[in-house]
Each structure stands twice: as structure tokens, then as C-alpha cells.
PDB file of N, CA and C in Angstrom:
ATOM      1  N   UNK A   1       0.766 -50.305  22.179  1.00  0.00           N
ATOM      2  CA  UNK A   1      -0.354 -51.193  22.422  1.00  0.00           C
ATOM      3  C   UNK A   1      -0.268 -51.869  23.789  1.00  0.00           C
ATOM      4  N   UNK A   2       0.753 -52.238  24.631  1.00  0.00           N
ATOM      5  CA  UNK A   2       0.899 -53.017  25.666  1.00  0.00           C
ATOM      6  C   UNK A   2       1.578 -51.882  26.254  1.00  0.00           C
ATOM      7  N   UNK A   3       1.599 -50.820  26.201  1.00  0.00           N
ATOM      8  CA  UNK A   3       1.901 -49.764  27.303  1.00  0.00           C
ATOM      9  C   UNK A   3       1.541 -49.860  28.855  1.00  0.00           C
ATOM     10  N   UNK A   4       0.363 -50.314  28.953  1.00  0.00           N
ATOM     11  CA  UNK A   4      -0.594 -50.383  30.033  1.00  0.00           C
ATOM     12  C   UNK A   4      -0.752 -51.483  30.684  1.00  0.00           C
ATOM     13  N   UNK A   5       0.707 -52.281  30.608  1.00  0.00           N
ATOM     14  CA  UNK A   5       0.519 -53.393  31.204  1.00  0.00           C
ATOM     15  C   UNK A   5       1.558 -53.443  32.459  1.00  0.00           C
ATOM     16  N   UNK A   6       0.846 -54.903  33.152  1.00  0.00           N
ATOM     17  CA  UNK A   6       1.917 -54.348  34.716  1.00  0.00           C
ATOM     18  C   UNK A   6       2.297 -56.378  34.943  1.00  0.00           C
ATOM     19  N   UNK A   7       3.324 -56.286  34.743  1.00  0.00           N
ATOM     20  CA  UNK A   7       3.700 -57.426  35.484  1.00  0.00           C
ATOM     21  C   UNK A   7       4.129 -57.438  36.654  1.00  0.00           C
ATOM     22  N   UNK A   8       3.721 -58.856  37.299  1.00  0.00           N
ATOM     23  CA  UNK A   8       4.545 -58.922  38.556  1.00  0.00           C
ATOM     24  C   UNK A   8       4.655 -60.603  38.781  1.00  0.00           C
ATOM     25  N   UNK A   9       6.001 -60.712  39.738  1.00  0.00           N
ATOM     26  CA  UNK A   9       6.252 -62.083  40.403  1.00  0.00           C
ATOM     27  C   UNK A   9       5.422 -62.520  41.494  1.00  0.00           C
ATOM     28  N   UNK A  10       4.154 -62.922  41.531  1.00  0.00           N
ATOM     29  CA  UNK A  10       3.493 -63.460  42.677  1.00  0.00           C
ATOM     30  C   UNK A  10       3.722 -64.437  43.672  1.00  0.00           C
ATOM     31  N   UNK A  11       4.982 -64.148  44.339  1.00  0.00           N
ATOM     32  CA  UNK A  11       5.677 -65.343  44.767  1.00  0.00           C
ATOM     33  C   UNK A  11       4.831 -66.049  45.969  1.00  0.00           C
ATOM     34  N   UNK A  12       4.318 -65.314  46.438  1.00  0.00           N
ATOM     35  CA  UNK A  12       3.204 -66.430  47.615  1.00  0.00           C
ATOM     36  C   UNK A  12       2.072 -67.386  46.604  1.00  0.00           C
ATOM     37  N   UNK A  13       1.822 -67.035  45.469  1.00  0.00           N
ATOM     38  CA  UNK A  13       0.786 -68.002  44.245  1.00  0.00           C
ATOM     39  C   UNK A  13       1.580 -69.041  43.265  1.00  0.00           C
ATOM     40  N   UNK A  14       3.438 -68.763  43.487  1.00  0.00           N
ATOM     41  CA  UNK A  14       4.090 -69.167  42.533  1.00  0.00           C
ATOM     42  C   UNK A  14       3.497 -68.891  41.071  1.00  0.00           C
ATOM     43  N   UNK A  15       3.530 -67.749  40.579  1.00  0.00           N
ATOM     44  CA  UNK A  15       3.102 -67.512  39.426  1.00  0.00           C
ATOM     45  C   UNK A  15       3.533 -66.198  39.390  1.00  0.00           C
ATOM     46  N   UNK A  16       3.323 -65.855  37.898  1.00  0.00           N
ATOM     47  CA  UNK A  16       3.568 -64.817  37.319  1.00  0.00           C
ATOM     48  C   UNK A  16       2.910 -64.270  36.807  1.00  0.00           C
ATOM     49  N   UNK A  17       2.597 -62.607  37.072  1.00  0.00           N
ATOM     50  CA  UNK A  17       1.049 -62.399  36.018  1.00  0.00           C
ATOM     51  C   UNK A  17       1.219 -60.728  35.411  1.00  0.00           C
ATOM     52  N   UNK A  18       0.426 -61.007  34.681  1.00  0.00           N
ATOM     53  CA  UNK A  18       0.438 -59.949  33.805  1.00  0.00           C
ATOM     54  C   UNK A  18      -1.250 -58.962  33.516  1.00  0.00           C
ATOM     55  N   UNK A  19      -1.187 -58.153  33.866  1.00  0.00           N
ATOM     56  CA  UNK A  19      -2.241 -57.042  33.986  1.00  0.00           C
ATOM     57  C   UNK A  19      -2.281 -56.155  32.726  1.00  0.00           C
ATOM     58  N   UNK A  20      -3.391 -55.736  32.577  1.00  0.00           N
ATOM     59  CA  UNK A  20      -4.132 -54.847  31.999  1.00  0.00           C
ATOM     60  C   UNK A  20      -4.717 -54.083  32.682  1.00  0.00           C
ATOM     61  N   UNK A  21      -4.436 -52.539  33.136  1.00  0.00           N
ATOM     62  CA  UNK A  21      -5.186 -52.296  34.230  1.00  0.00           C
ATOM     63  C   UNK A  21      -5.192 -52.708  35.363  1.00  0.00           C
ATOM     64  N   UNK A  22      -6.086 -53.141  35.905  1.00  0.00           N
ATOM     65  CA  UNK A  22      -6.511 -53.959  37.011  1.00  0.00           C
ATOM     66  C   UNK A  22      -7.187 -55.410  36.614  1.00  0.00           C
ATOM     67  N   UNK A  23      -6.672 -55.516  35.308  1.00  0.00           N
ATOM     68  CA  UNK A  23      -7.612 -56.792  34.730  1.00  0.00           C
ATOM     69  C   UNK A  23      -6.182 -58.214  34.232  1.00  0.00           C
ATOM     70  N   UNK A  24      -6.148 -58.842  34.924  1.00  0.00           N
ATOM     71  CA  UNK A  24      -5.546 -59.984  34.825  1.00  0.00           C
ATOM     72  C   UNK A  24      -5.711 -60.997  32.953  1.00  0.00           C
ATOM     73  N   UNK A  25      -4.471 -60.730  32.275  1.00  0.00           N
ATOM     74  CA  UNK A  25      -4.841 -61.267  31.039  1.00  0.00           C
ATOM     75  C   UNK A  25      -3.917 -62.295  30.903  1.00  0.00           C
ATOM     76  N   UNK A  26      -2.728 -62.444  31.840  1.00  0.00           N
ATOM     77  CA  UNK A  26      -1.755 -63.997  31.341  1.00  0.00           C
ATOM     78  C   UNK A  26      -0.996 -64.223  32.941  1.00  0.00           C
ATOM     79  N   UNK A  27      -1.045 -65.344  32.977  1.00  0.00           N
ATOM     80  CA  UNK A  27      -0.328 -65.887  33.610  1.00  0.00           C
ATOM     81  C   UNK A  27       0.529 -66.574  34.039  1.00  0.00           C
ATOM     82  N   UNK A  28       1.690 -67.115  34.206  1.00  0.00           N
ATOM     83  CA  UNK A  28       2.823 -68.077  34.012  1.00  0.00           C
ATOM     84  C   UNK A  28       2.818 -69.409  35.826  1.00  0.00           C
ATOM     85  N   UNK A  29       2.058 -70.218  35.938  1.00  0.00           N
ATOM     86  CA  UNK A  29       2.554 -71.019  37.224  1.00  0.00           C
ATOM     87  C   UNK A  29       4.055 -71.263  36.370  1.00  0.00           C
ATOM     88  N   UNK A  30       4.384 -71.577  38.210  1.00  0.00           N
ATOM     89  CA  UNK A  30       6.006 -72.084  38.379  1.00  0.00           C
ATOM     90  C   UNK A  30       5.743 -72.768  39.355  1.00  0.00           C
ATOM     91  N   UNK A  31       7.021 -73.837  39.512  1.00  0.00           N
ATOM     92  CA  UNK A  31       7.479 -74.258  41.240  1.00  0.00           C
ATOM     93  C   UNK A  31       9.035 -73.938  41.145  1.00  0.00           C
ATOM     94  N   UNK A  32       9.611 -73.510  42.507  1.00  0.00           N
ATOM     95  CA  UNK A  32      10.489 -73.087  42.356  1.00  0.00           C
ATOM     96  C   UNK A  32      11.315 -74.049  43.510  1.00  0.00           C
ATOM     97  N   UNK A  33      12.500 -74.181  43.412  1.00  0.00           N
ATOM     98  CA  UNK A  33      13.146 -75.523  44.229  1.00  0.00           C
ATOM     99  C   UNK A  33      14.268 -75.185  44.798  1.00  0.00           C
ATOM    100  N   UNK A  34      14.534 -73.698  44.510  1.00  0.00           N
ATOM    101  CA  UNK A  34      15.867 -73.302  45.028  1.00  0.00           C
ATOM    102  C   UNK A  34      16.819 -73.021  44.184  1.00  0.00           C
ATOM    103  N   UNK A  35      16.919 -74.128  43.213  1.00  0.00           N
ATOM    104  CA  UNK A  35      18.092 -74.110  42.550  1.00  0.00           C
ATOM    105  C   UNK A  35      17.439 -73.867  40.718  1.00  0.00           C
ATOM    106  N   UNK A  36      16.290 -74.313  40.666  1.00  0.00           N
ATOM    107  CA  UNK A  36      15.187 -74.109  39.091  1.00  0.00           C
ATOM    108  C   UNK A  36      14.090 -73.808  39.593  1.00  0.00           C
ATOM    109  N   UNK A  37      13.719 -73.101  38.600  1.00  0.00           N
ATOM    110  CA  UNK A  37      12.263 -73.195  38.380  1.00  0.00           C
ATOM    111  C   UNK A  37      12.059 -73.246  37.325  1.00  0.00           C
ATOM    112  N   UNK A  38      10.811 -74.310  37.579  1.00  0.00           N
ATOM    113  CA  UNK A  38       9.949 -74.754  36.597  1.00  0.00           C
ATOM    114  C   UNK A  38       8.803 -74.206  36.435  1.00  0.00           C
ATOM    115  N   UNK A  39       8.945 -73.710  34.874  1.00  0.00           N
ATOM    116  CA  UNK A  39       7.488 -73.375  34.079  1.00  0.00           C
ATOM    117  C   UNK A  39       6.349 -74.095  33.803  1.00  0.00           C
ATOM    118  N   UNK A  40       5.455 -73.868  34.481  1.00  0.00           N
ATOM    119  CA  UNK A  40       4.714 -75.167  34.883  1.00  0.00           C
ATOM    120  C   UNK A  40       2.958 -74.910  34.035  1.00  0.00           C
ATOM    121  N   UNK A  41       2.905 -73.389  33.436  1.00  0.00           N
ATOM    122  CA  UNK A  41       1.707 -73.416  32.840  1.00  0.00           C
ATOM    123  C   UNK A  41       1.650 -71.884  32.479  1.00  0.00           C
ATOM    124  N   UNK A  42       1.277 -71.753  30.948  1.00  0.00           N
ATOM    125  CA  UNK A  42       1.301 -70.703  30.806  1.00  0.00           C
ATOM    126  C   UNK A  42      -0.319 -70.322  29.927  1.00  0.00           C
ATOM    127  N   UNK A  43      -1.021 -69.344  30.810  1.00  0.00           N
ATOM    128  CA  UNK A  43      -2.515 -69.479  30.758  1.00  0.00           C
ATOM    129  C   UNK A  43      -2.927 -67.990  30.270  1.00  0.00           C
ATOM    130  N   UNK A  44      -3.691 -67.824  29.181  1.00  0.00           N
ATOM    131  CA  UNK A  44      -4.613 -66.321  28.912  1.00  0.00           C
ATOM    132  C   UNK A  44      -5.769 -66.294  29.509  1.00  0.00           C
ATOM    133  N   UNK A  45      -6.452 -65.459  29.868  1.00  0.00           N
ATOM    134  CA  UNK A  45      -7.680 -65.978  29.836  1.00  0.00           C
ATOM    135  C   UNK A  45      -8.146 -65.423  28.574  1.00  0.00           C
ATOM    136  N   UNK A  46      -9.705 -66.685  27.972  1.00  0.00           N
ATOM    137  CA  UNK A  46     -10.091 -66.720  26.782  1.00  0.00           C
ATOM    138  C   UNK A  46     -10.080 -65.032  26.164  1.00  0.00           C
ATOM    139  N   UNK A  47     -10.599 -64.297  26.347  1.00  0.00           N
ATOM    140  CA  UNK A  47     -11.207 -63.296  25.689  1.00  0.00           C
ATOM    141  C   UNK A  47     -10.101 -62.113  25.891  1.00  0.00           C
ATOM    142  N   UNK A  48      -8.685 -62.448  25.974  1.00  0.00           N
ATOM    143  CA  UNK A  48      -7.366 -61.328  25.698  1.00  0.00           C
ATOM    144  C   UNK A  48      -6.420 -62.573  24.817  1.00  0.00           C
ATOM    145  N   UNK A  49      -7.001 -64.083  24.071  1.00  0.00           N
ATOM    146  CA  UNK A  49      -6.149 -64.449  23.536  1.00  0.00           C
ATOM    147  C   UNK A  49      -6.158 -64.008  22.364  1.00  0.00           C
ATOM    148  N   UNK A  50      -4.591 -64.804  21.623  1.00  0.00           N
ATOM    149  CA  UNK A  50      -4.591 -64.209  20.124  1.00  0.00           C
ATOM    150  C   UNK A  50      -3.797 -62.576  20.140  1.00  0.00           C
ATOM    151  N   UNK A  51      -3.368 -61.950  21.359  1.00  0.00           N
ATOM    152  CA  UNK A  51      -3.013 -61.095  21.323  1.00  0.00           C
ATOM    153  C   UNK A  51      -1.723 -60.518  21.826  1.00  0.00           C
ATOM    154  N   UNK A  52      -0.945 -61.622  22.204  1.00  0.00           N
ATOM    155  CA  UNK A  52       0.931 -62.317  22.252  1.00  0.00           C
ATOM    156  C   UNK A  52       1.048 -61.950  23.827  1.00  0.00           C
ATOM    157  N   UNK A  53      -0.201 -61.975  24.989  1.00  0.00           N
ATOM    158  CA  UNK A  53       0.209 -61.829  26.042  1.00  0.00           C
ATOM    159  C   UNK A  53       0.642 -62.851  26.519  1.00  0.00           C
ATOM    160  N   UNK A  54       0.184 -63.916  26.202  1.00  0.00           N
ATOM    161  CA  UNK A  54       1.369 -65.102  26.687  1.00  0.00           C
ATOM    162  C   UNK A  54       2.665 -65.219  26.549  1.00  0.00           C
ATOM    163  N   UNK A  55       3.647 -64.751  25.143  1.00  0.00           N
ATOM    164  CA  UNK A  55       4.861 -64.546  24.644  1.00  0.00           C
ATOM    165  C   UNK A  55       5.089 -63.350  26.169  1.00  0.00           C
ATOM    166  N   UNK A  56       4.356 -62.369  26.323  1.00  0.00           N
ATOM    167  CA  UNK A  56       4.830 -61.250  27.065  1.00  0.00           C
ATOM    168  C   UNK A  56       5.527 -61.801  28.472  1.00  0.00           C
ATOM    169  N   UNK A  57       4.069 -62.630  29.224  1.00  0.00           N
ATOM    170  CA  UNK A  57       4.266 -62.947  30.240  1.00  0.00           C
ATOM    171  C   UNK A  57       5.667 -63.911  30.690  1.00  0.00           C
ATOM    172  N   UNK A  58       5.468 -64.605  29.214  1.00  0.00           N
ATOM    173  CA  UNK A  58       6.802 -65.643  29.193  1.00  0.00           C
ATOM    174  C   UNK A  58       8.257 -65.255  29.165  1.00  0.00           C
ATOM    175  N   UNK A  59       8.430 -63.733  28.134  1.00  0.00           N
ATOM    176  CA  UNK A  59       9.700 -62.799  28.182  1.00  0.00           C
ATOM    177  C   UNK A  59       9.997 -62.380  29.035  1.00  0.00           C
ATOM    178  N   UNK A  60       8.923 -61.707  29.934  1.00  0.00           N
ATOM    179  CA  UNK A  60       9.555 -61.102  31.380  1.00  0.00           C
ATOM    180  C   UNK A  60       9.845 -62.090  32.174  1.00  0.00           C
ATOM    181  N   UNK A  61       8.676 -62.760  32.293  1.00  0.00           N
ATOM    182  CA  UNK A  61       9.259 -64.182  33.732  1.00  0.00           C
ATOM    183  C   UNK A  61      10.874 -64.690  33.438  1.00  0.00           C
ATOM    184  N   UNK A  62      11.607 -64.832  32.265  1.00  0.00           N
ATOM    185  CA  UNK A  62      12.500 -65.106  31.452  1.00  0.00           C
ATOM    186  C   UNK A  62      13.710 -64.160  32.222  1.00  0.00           C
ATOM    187  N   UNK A  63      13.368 -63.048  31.855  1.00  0.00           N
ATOM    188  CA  UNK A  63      14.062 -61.760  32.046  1.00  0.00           C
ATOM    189  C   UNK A  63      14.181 -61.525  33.596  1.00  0.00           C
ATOM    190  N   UNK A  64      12.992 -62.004  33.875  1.00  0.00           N
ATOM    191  CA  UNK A  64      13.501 -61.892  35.640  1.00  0.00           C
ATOM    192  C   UNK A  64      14.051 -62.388  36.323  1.00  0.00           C
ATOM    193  N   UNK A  65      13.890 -64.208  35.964  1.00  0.00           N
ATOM    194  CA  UNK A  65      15.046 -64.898  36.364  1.00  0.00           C
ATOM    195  C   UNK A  65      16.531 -64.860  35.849  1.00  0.00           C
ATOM    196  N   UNK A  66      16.454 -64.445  34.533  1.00  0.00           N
ATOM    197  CA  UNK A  66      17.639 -64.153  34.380  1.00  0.00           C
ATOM    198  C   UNK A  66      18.704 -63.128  34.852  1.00  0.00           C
ATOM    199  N   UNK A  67      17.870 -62.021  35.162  1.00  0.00           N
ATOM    200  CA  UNK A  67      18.877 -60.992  36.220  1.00  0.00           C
ATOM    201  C   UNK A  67      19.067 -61.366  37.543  1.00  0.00           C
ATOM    202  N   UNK A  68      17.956 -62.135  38.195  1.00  0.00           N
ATOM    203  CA  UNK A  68      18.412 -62.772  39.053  1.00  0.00           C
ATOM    204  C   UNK A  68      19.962 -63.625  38.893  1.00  0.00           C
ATOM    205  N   UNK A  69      19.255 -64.699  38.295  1.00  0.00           N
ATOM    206  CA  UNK A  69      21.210 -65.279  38.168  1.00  0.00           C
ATOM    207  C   UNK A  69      21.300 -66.294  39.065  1.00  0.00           C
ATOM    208  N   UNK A  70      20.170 -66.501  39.840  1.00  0.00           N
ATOM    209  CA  UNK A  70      20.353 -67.972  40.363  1.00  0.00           C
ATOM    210  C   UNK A  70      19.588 -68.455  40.457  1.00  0.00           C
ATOM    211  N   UNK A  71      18.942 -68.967  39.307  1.00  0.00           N
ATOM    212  CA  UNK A  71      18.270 -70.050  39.196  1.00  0.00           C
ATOM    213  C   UNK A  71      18.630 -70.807  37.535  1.00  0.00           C
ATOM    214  N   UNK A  72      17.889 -71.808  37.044  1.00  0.00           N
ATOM    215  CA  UNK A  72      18.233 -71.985  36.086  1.00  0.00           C
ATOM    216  C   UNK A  72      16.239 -72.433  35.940  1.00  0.00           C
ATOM    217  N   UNK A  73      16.139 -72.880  34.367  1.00  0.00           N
ATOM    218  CA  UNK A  73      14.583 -72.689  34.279  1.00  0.00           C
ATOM    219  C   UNK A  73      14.745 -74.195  33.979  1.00  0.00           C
ATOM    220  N   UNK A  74      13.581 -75.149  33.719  1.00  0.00           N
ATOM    221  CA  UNK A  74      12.997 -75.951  33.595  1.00  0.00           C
ATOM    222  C   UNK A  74      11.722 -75.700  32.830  1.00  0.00           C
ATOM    223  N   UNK A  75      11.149 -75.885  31.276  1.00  0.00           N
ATOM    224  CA  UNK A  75      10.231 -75.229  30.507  1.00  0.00           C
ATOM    225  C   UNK A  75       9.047 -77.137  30.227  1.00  0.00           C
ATOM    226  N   UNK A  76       8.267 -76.976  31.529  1.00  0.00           N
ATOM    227  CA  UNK A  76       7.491 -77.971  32.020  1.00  0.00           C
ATOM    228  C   UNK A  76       6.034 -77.748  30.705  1.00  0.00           C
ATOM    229  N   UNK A  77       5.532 -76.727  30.436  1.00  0.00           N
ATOM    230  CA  UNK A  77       4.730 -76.248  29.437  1.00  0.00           C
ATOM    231  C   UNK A  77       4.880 -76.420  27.870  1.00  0.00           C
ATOM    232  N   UNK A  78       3.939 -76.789  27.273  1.00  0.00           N
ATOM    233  CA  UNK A  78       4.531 -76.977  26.062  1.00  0.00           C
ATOM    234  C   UNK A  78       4.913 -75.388  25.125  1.00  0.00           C
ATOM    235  N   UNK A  79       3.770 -74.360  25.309  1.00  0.00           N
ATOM    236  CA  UNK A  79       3.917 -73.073  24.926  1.00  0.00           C
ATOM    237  C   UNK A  79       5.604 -72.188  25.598  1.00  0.00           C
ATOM    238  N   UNK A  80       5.820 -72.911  26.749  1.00  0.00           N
ATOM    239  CA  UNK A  80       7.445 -72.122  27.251  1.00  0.00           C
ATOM    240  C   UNK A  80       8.260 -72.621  26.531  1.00  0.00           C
ATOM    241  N   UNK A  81       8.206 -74.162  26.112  1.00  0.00           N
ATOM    242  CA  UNK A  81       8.914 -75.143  25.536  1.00  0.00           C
ATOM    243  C   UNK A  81       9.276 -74.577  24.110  1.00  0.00           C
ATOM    244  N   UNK A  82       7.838 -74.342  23.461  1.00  0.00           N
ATOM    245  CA  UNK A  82       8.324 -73.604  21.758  1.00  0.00           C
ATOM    246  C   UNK A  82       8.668 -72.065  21.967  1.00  0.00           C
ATOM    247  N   UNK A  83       8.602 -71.464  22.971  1.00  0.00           N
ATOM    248  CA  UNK A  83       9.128 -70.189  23.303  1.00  0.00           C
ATOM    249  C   UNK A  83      10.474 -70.249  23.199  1.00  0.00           C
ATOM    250  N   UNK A  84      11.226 -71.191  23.546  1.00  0.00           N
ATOM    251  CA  UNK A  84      13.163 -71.252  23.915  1.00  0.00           C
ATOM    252  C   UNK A  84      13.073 -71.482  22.322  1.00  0.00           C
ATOM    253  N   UNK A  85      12.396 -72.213  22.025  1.00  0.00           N
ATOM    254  CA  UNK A  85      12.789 -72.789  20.377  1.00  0.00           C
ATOM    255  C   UNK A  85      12.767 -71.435  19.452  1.00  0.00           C
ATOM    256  N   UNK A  86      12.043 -70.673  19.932  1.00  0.00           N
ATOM    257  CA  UNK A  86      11.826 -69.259  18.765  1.00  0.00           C
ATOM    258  C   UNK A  86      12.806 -68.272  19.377  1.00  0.00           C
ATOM    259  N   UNK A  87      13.329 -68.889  20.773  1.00  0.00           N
ATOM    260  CA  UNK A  87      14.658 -67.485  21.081  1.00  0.00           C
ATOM    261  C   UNK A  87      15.823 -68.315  21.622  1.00  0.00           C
ATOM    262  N   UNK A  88      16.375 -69.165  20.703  1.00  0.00           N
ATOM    263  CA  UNK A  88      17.542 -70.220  21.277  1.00  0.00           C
ATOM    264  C   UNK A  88      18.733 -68.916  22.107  1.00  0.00           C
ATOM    265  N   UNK A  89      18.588 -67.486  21.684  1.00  0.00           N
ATOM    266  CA  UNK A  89      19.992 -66.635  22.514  1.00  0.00           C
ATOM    267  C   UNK A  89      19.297 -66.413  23.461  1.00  0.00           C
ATOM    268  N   UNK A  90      18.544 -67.210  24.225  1.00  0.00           N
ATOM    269  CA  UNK A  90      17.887 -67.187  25.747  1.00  0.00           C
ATOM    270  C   UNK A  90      18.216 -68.718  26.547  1.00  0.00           C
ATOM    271  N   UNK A  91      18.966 -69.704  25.156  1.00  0.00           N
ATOM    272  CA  UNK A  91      18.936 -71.271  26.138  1.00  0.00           C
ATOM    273  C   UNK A  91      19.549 -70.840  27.682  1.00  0.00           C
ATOM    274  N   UNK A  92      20.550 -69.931  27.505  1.00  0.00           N
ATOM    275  CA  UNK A  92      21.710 -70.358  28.750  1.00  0.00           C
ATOM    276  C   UNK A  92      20.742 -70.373  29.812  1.00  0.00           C
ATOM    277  N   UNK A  93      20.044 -69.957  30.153  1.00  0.00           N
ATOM    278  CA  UNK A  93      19.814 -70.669  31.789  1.00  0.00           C
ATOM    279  C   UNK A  93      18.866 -71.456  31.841  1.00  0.00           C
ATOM    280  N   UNK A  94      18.585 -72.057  30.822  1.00  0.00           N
ATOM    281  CA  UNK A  94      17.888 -73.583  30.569  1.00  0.00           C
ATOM    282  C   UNK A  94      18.449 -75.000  31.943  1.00  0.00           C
ATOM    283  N   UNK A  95      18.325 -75.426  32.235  1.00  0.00           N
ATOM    284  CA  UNK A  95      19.063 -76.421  33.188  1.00  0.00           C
ATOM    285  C   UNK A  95      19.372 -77.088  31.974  1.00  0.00           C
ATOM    286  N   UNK A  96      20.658 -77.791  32.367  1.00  0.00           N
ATOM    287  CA  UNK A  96      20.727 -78.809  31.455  1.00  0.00           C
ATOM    288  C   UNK A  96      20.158 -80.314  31.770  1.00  0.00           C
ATOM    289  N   UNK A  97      19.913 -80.833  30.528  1.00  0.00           N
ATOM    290  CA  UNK A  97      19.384 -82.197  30.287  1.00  0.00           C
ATOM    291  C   UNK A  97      19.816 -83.272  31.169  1.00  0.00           C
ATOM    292  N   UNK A  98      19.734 -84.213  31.617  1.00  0.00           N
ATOM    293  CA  UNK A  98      20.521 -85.428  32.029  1.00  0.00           C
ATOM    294  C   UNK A  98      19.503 -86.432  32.801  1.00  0.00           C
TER     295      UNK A  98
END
């Protein structure tokens, strides 16, 4: 079902997005500081919701910083926020609290 999808890191938009085609269905803003980035909004547009491209967009952005390896995340969104909660074997590069 999501065969046909294309993510990418839009780093000049700070965001993250996720395609259908040539058709834009999720998106992730960030700001990034060097040392975190923060998940700063995670957006469908109306008429592809209901259909877990937000979870998608949120796993890869996840997955990308994490092979990276230097950064740590900051989950500024409330939807990234219950995302860590439904995959706690993803906290580690959470920043920590303080």
C-alpha cells in the first residue's frame, strides 16, 4: 500500500516530507541547532488523513536521525510526543530532560 512513497529531508525548508507520487501527503517541520532537533509539527494534508502517513513520516525522520548519530531529538509536537510513547525502544536519542 505505501510502496509508492518517497521521502525526503528538506533541509533548506527544515522539514521533512513525504510523497505520493509527486503529491505531497505528510510532513514533519523541525529546527535544528546543531546538537537537537526539534520536532516542531507534524502535518497531513486533509484528504490523505486517517491513513498512518503521519506515523510514516515520523518513523523515517526518526530513522534518519538516528543513523546519523549526532543529534539527539526534542518531540515539540504533541502527535511526535505520543509517537515515542507507542515506541519507548526508540527513547535513546530523545535529549534528556533537565
Amino acid at each position: 500500500m505505501h510502496d509508492d512513497l518517497r521521502f525526503e529531508n528538506e533541509v533548506d525548508s527544515s522539514r521533512y516530507t513525504l510523497h505520493r507520487g509527486d503529491v505531497l501527503v505528510s510532513a514533519l517541520d523541525y529546527r535544528d541547532d546543531g546538537r537537537s532537533v526539534s520536532l516542531t509539527r507534524a502535518f497531513t494534508v486533509p484528504t490523505f488523513r486517517g491513513q498512518g502517513y503521519a506515523e510514516i513520516v515520523v518513523e523515517r525522520a526518526v530513522a534518519d536521525l538516528e543513523s546519523r548519530g549526532d543529534r539527539t531529538v526534542i518531540p515539540m509536537c504533541w502527535y511526535v510526543g505520543e509517537w515515542f510513547e507507542k515506541h519507548p525502544e526508540r527513547a535513546g536519542i530523545l535529549a534528556p530532560r533537565g
